[in-house]
Every structure is written in structure tokens, then in C-alpha cells.
PDB file of N, CA and C in Angstrom:
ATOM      1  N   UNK A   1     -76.305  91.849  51.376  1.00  0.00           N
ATOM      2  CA  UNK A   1     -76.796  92.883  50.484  1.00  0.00           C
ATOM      3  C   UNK A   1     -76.476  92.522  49.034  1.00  0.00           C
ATOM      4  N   UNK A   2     -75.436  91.989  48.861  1.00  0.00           N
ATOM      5  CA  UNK A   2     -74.959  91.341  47.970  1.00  0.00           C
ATOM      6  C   UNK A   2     -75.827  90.274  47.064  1.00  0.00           C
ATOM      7  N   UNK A   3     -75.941  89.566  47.651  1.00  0.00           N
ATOM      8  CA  UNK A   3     -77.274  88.322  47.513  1.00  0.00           C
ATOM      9  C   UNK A   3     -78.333  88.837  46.896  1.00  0.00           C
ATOM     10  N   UNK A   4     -78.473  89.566  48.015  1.00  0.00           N
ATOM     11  CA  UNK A   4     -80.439  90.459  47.738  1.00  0.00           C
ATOM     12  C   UNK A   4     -80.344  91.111  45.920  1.00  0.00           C
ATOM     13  N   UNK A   5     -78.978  91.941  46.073  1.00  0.00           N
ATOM     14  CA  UNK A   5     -79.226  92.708  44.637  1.00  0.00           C
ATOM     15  C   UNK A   5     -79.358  91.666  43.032  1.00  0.00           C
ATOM     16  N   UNK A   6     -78.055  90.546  43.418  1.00  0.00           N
ATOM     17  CA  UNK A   6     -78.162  89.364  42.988  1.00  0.00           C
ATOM     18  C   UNK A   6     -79.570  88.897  42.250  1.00  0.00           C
ATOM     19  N   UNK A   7     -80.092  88.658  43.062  1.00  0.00           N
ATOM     20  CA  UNK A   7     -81.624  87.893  42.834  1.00  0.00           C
ATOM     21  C   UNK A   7     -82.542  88.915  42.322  1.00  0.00           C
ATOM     22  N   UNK A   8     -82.038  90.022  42.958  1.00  0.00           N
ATOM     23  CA  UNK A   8     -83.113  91.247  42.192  1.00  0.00           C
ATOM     24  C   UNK A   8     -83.067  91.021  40.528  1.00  0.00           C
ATOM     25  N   UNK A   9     -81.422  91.476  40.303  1.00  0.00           N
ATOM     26  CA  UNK A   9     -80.763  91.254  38.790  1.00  0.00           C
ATOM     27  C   UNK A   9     -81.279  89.718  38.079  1.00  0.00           C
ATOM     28  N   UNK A  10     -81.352  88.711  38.995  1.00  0.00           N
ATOM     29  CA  UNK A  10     -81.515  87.182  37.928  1.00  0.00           C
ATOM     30  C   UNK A  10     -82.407  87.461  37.686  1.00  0.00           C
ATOM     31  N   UNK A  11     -84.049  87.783  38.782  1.00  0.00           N
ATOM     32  CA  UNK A  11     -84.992  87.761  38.476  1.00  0.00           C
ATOM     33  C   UNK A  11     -85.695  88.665  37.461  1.00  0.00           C
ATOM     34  N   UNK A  12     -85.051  90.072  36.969  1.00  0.00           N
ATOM     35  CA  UNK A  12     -85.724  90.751  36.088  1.00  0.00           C
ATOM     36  C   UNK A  12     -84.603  90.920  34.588  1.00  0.00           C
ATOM     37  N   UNK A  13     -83.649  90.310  34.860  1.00  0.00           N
ATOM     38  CA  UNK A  13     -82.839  90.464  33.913  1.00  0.00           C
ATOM     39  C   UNK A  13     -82.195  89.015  33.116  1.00  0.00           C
ATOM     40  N   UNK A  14     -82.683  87.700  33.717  1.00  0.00           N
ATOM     41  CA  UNK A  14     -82.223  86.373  33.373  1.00  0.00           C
ATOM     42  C   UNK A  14     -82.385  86.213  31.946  1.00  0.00           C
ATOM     43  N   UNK A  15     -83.575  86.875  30.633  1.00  0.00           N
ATOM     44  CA  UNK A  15     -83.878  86.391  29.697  1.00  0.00           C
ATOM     45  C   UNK A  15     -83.075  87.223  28.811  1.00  0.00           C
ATOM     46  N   UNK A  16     -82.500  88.560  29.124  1.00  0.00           N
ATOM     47  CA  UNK A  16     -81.663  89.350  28.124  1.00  0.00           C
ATOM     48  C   UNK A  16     -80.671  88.466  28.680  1.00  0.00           C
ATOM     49  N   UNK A  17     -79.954  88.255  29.687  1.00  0.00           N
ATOM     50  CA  UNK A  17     -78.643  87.665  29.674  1.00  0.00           C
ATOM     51  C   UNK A  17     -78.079  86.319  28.863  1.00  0.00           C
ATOM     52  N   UNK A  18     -79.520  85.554  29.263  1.00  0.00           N
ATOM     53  CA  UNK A  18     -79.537  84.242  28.153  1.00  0.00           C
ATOM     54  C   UNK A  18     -78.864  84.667  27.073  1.00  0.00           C
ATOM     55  N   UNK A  19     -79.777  85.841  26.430  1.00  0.00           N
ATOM     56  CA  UNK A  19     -79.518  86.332  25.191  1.00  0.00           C
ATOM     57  C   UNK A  19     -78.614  86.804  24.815  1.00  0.00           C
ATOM     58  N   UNK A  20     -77.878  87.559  26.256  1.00  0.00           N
ATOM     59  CA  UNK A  20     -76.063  87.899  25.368  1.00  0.00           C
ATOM     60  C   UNK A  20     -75.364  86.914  25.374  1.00  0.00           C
ATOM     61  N   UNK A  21     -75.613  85.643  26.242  1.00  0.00           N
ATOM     62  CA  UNK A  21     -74.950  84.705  25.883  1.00  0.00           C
ATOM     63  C   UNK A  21     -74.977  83.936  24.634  1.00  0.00           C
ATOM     64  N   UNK A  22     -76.160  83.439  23.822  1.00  0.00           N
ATOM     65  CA  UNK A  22     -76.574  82.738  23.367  1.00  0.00           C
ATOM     66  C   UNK A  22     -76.285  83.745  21.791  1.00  0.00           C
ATOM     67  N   UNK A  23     -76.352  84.467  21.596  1.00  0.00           N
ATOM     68  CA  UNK A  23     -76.861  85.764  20.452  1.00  0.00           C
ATOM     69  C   UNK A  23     -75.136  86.119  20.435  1.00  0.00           C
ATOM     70  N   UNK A  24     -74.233  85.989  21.617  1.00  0.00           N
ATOM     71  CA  UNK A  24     -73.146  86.437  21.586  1.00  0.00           C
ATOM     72  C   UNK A  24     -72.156  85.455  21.617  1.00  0.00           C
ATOM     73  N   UNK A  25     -72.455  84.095  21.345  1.00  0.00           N
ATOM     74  CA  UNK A  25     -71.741  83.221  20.581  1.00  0.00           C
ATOM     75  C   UNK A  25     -71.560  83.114  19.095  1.00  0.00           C
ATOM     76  N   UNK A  26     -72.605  83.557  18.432  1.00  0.00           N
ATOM     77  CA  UNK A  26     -72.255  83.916  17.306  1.00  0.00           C
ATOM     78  C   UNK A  26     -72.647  85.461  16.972  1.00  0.00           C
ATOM     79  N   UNK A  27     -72.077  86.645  16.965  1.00  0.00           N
ATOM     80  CA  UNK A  27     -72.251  87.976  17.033  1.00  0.00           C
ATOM     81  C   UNK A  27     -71.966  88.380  17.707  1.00  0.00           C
ATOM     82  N   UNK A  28     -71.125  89.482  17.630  1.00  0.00           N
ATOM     83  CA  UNK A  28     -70.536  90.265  18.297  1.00  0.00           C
ATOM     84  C   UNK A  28     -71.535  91.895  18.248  1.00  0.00           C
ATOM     85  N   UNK A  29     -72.276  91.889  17.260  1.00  0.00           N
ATOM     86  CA  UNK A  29     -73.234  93.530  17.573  1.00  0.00           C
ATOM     87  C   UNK A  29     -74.335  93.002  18.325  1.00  0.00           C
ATOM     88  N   UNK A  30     -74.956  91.529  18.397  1.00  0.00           N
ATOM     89  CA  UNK A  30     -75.913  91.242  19.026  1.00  0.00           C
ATOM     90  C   UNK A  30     -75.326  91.692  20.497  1.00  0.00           C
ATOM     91  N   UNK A  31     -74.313  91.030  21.006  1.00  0.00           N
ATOM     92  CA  UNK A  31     -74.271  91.311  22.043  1.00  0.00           C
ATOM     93  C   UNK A  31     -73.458  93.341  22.496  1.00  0.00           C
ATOM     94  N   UNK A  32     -73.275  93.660  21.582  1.00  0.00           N
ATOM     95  CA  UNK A  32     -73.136  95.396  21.530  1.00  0.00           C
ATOM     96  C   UNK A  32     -74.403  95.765  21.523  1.00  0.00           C
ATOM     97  N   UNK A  33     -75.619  95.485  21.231  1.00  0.00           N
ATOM     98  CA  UNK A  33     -76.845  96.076  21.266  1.00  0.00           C
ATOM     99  C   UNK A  33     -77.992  95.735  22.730  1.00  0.00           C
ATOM    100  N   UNK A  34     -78.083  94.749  22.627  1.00  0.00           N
ATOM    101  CA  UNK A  34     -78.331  93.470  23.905  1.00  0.00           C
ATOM    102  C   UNK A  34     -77.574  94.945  25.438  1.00  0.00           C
ATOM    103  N   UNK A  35     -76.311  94.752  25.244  1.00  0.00           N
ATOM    104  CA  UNK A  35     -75.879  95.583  26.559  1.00  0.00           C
ATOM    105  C   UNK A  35     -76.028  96.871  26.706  1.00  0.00           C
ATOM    106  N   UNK A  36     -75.952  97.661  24.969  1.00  0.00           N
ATOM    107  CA  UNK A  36     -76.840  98.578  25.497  1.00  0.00           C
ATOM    108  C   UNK A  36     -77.880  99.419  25.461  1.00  0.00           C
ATOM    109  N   UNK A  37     -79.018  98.177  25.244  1.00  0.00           N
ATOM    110  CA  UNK A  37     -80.622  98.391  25.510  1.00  0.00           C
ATOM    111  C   UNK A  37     -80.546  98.091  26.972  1.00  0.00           C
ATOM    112  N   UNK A  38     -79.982  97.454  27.732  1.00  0.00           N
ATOM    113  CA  UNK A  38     -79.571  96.776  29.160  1.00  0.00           C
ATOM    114  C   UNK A  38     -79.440  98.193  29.903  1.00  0.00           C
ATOM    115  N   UNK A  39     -78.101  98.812  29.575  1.00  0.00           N
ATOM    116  CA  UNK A  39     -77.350  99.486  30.204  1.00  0.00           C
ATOM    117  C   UNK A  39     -78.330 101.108  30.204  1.00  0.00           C
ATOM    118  N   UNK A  40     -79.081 101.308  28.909  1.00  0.00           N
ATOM    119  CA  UNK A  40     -80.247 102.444  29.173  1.00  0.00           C
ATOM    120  C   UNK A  40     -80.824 102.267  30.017  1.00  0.00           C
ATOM    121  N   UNK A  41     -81.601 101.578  29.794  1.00  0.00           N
ATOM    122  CA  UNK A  41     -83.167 101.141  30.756  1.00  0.00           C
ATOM    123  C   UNK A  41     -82.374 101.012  32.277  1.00  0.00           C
ATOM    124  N   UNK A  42     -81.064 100.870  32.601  1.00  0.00           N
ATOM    125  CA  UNK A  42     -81.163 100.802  33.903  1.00  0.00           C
ATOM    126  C   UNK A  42     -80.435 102.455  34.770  1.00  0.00           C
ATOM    127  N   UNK A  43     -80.064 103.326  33.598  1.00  0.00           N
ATOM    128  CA  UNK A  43     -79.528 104.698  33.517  1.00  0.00           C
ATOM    129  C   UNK A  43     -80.358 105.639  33.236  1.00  0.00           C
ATOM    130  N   UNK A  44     -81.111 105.606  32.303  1.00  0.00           N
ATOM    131  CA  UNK A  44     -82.392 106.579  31.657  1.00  0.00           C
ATOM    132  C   UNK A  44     -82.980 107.121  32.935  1.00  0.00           C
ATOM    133  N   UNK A  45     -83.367 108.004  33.199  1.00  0.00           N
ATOM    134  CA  UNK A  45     -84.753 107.991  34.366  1.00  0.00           C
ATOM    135  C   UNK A  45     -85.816 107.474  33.775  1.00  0.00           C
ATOM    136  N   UNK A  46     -86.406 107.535  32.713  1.00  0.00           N
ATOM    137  CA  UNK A  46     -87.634 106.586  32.317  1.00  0.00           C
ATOM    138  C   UNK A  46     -87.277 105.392  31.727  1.00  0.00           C
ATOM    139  N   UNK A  47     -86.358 104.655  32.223  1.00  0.00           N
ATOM    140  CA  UNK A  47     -85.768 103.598  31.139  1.00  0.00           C
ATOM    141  C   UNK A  47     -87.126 102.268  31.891  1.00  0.00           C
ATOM    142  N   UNK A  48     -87.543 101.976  32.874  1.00  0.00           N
ATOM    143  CA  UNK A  48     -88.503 101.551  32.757  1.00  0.00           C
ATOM    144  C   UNK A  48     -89.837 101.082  31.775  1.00  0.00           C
ATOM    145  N   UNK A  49     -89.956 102.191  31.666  1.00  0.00           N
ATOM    146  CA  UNK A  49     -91.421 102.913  31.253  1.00  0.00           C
ATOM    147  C   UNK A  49     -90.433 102.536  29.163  1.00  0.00           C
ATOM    148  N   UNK A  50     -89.759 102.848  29.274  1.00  0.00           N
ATOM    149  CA  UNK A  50     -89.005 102.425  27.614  1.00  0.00           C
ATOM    150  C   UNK A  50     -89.095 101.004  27.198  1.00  0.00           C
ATOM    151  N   UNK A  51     -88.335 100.420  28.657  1.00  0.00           N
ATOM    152  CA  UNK A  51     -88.421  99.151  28.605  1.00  0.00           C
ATOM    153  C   UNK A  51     -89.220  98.291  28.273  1.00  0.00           C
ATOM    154  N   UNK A  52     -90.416  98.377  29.230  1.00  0.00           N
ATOM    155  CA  UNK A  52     -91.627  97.987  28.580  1.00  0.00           C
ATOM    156  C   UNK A  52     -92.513  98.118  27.161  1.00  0.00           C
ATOM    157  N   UNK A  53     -92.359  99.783  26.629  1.00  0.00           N
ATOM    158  CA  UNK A  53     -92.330  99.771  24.975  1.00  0.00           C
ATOM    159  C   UNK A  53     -91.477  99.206  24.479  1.00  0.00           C
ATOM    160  N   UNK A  54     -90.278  98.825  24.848  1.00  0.00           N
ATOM    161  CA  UNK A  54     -89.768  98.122  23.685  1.00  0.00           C
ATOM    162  C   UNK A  54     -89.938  96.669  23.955  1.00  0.00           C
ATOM    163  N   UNK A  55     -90.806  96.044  25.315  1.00  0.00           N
ATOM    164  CA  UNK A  55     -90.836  94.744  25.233  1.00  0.00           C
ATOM    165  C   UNK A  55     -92.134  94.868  24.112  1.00  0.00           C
ATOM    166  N   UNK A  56     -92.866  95.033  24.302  1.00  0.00           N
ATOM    167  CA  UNK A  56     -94.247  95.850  23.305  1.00  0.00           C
ATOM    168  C   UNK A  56     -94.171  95.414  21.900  1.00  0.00           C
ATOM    169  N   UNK A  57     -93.079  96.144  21.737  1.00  0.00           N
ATOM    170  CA  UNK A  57     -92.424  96.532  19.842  1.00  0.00           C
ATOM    171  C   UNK A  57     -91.631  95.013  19.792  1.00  0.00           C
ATOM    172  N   UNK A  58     -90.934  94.481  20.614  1.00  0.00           N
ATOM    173  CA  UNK A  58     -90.696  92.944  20.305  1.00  0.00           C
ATOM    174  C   UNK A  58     -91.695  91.838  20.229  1.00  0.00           C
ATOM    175  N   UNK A  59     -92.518  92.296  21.087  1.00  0.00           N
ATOM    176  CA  UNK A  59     -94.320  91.350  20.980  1.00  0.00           C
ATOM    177  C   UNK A  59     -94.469  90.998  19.583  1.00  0.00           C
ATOM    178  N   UNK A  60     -94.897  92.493  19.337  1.00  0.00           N
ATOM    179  CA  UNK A  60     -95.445  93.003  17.995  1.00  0.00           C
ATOM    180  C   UNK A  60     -94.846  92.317  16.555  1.00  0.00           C
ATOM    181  N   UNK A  61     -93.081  92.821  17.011  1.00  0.00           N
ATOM    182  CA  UNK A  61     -92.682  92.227  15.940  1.00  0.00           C
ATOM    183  C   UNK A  61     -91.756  90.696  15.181  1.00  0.00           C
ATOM    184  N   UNK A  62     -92.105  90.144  16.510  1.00  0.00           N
ATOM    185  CA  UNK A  62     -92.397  88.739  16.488  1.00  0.00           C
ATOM    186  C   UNK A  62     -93.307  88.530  16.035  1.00  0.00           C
ATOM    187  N   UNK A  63     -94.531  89.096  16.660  1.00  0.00           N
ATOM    188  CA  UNK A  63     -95.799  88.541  16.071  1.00  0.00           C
ATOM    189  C   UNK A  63     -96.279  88.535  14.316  1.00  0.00           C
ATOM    190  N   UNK A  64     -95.025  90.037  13.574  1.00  0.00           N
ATOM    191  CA  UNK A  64     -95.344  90.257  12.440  1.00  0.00           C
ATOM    192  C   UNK A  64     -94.680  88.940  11.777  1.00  0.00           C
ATOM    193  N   UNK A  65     -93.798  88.556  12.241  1.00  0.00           N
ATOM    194  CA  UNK A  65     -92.798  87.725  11.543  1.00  0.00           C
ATOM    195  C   UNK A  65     -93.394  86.105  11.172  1.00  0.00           C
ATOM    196  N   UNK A  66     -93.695  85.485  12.666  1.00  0.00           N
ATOM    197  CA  UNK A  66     -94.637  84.766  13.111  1.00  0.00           C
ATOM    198  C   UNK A  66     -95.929  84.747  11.980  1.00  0.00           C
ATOM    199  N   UNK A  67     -96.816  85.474  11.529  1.00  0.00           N
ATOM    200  CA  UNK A  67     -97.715  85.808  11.063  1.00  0.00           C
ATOM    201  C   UNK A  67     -97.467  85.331   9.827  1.00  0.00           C
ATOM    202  N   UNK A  68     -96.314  86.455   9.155  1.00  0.00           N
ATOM    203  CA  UNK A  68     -96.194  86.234   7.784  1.00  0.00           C
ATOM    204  C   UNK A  68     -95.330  84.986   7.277  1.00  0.00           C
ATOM    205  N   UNK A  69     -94.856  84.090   8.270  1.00  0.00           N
ATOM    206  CA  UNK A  69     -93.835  82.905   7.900  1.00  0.00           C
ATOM    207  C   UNK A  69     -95.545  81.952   7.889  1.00  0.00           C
ATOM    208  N   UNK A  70     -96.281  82.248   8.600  1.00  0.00           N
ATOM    209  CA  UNK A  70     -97.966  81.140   8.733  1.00  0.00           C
ATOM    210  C   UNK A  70     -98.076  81.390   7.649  1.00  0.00           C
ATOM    211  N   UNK A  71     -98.476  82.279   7.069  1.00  0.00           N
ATOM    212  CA  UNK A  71     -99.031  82.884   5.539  1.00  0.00           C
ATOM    213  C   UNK A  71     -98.657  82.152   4.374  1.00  0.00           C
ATOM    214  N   UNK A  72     -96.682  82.070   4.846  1.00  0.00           N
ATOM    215  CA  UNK A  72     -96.586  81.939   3.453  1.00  0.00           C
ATOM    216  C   UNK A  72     -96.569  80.101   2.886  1.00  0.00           C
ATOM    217  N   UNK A  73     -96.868  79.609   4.370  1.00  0.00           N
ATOM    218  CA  UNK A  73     -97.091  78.113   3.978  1.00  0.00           C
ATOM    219  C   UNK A  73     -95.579  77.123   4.330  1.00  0.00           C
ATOM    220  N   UNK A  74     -95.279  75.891   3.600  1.00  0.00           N
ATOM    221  CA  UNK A  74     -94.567  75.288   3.620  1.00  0.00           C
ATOM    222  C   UNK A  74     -93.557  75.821   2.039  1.00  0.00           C
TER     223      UNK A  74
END
């Protein structure tokens, strides 16, 4: 049972964890924020349904960033 929940967790949660690792070598609020956007979405009753807006609003605002670093050239 152990295992099973395991693989549940790598498989939907492997790319935030990267990220507290990686974000939490240097920062300490990255990884205070990181755990708990984590720790909602898996407590909330709609933390799902959040989750996904806020993967959304990270799309987005990558994409703004992305956009305006093209813009402004070399």
C-alpha cells in the first residue's frame, strides 16, 4: 500500500519536488511557498480544481515573461 501511494505521489507531484529541491538550495521562502501551494491543493476540498488555475496563471506568466525578454532583443 505503501508503494502504490508512493508512485501515486512521484507521478503527480515529481516536478514541484524538483522544485523544492532545486529553488531550495538557494531560498529558503521558495521552498516556504513551493510547500505550501503543495500542502493546499492536497487539504482544500477544491484544491484540485485551484491547482490547475494556478498551473494556468504559471502558463500564462511564463509566457508573459518569455514574450517580453523576445521583444526586447539581445
Amino acid at each position: 500500500m505503501g508503494l502504490e501511494h508512493d508512485a501515486y505521489c512521484l507521478g503527480c507531484c515529481w516536478v514541484l519536488t524538483g522544485l523544492l529541491f532545486f529553488g531550495g538550495v538557494m531560498n529558503l521562502l521558495w521552498i516556504a511557498s513551493i510547500t505550501l501551494f503543495l500542502l493546499l491543493e492536497k487539504v482544500v476540498p477544491y484544491g484540485a480544481r485551484g491547482g490547475r488555475w494556478a498551473g494556468v496563471g504559471m502558463i500564462l506568466s511564463g509566457a508573459v515573461v518569455f514574450l517580453g525578454a523576445w521583444s526586447a532583443g539581445p
